[in-house]
C-alpha atoms as a PDB file:
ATOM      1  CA  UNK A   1       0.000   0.000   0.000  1.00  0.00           C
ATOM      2  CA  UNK A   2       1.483   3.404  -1.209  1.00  0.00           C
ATOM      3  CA  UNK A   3       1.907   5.525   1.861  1.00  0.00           C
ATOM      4  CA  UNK A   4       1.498   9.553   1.694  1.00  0.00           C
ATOM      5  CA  UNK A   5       2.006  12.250   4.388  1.00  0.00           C
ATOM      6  CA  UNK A   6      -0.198  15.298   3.761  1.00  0.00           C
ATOM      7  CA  UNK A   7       0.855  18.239   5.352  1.00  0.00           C
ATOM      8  CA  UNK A   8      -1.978  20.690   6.117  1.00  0.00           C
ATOM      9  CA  UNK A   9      -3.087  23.003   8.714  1.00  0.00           C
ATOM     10  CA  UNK A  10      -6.781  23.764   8.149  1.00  0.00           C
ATOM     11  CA  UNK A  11      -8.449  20.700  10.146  1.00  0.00           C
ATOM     12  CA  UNK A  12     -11.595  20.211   7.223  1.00  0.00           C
ATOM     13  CA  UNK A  13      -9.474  20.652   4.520  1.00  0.00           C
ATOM     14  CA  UNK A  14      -6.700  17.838   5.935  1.00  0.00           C
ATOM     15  CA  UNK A  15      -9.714  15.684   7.266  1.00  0.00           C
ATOM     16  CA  UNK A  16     -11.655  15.825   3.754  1.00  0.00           C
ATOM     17  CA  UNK A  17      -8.340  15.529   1.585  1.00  0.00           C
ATOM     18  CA  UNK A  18      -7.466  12.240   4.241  1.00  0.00           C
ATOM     19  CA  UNK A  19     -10.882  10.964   3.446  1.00  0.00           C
ATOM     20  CA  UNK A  20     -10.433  10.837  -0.083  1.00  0.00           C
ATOM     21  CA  UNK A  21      -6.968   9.300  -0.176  1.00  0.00           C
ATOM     22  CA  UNK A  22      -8.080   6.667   1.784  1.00  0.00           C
ATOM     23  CA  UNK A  23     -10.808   5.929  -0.501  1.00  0.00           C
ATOM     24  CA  UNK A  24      -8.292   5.090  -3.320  1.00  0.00           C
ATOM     25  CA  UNK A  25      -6.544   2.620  -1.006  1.00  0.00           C
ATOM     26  CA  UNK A  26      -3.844   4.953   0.377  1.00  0.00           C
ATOM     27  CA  UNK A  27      -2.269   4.723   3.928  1.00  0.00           C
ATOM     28  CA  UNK A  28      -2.378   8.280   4.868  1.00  0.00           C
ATOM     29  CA  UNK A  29      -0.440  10.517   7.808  1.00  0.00           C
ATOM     30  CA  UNK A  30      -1.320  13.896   8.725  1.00  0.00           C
ATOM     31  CA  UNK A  31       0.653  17.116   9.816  1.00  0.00           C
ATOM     32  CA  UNK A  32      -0.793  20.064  10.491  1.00  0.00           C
ATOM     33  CA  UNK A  33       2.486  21.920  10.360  1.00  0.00           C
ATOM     34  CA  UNK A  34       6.040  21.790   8.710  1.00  0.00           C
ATOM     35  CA  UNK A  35       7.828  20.892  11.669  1.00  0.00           C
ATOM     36  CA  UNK A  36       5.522  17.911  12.339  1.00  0.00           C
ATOM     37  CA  UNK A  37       5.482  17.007   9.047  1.00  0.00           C
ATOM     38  CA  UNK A  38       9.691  17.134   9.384  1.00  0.00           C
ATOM     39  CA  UNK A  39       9.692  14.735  12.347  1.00  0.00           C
ATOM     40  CA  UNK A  40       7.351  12.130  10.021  1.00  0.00           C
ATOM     41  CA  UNK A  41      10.071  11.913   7.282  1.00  0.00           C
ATOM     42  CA  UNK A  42      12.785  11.703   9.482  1.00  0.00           C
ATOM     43  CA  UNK A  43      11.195   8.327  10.663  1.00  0.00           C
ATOM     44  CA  UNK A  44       9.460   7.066   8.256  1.00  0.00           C
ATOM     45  CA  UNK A  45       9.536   7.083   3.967  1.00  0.00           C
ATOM     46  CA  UNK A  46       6.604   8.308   2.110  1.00  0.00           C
ATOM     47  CA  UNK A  47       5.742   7.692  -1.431  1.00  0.00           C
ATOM     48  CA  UNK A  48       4.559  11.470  -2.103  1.00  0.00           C
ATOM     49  CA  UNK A  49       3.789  14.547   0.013  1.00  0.00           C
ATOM     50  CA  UNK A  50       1.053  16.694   0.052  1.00  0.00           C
ATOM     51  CA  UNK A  51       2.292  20.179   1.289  1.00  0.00           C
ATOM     52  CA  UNK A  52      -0.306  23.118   1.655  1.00  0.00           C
ATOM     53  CA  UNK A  53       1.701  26.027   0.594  1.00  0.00           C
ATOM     54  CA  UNK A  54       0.281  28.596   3.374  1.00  0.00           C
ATOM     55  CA  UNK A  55       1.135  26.644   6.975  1.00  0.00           C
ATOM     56  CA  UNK A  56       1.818  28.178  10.388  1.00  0.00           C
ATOM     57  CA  UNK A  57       5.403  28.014  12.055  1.00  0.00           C
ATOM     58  CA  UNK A  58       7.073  27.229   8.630  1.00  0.00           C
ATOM     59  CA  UNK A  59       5.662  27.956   5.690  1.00  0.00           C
ATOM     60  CA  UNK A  60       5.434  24.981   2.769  1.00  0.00           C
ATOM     61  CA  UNK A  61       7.849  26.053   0.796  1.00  0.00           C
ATOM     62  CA  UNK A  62      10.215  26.340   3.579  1.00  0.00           C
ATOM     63  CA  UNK A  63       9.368  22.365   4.276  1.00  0.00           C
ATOM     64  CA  UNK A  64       9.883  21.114   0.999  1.00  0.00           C
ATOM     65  CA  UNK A  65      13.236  23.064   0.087  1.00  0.00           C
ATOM     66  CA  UNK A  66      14.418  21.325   4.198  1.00  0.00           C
ATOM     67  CA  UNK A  67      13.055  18.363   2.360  1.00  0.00           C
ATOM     68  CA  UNK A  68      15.156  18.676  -0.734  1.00  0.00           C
ATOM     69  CA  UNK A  69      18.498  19.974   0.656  1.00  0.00           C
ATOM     70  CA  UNK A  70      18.399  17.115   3.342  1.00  0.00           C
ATOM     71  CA  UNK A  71      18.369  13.231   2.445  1.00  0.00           C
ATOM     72  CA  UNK A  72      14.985  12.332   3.309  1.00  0.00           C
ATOM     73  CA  UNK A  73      13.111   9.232   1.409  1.00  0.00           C
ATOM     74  CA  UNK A  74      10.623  10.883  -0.174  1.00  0.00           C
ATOM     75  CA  UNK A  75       8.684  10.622  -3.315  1.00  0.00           C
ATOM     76  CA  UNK A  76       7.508  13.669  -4.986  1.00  0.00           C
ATOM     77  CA  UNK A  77       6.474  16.877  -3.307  1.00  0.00           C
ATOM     78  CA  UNK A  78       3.233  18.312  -4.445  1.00  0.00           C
ATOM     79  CA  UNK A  79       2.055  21.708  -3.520  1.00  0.00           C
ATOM     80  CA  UNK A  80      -1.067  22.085  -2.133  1.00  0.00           C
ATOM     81  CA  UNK A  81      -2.629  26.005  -2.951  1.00  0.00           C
ATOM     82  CA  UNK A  82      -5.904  27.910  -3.358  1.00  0.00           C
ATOM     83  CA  UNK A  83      -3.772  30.555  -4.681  1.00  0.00           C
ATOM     84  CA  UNK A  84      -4.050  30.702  -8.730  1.00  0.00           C
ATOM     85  CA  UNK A  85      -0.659  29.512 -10.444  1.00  0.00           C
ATOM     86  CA  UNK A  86       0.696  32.809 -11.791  1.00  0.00           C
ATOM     87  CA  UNK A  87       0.491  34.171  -7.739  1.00  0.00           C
ATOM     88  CA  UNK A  88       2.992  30.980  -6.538  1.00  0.00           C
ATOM     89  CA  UNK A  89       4.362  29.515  -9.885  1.00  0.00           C
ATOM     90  CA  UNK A  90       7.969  31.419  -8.342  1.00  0.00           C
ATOM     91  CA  UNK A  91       7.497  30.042  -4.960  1.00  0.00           C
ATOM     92  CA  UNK A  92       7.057  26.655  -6.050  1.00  0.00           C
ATOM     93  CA  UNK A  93       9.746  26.569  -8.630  1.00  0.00           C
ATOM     94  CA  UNK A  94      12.820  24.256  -7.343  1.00  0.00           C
ATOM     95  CA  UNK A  95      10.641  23.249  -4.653  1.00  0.00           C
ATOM     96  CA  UNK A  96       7.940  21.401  -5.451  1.00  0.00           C
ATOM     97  CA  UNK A  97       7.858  18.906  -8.117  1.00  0.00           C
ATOM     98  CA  UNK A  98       4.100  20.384  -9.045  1.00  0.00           C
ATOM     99  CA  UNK A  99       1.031  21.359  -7.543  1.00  0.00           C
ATOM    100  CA  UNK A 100      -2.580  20.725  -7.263  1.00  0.00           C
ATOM    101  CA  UNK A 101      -4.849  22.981  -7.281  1.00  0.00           C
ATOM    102  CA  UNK A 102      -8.008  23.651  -4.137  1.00  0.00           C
ATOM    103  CA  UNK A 103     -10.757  22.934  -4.244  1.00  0.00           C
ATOM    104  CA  UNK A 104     -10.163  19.944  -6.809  1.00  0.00           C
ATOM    105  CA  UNK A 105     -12.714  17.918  -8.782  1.00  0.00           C
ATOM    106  CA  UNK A 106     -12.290  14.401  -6.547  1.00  0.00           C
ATOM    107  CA  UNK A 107     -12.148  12.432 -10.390  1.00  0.00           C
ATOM    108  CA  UNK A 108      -9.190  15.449 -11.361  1.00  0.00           C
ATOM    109  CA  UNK A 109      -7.334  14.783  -7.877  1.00  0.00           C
ATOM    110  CA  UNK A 110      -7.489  10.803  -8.041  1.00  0.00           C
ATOM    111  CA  UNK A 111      -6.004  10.572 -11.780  1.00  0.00           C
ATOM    112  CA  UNK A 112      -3.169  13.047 -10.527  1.00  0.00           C
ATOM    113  CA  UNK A 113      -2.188  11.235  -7.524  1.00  0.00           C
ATOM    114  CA  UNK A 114      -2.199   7.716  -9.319  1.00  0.00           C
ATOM    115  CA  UNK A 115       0.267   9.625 -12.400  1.00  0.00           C
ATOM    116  CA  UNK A 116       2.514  11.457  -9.650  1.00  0.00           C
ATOM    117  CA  UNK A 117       2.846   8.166  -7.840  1.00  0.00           C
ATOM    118  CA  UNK A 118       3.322   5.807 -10.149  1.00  0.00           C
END
């Protein structure tokens, strides 16, 4: 079973997004935080992570370029953003290895996940 962390602060939005993944047979952690979400990869190896871009304490661009810099087992990192591309495409760049737009279409979301973790 493919295992992903998802790394978001707003409780519905990590709750609903944890719901779904689980419904196409994916083991699922939460953080709601980059610093949480830094103690999970340190212990464990995830297949891809789900990184809201906007998170308290460190933001997730901050997380993923720790992620990248340090030798962590990680799949890819997906950005996770209301925000329209053109308003983060610089932030992400480097950092992420591409991004999904919220809210999603659930049909949209599954076929991305299955491509990005293939």
């Amino acid at each position: 079973m493919k295992k992903i962390l998802l790394v978001e602060d707003n409780s519905m939005n990590r709750e609903l997004i944890k719901d779904v993944l689980e419904t196409f047979q994916f083991k699922v952690v939460c953080a709601e935080d980059g610093f949480e979400a830094l103690l999970f990869v340190e212990k464990s190896e995830f297949d891809l992570v789900l990184v809201d871009l906007n998170l308290p304490k460190m933001s997730g661009v901050e997380f993923a370029l720790k992620i990248k810099a340090g030798s962590y087992k990680c799949g890819k990192l997906i950005a996770l953003t209301a925000n329209e591309y053109s308003e983060v495409s610089d932030k992400i760049q480097g950092a992420f290895d591409g991004y999904i737009h919220k809210p999603f279409q659930i049909n949209d979301f599954r076929n991305k996940i299955y491509e990005l973790i293939q």
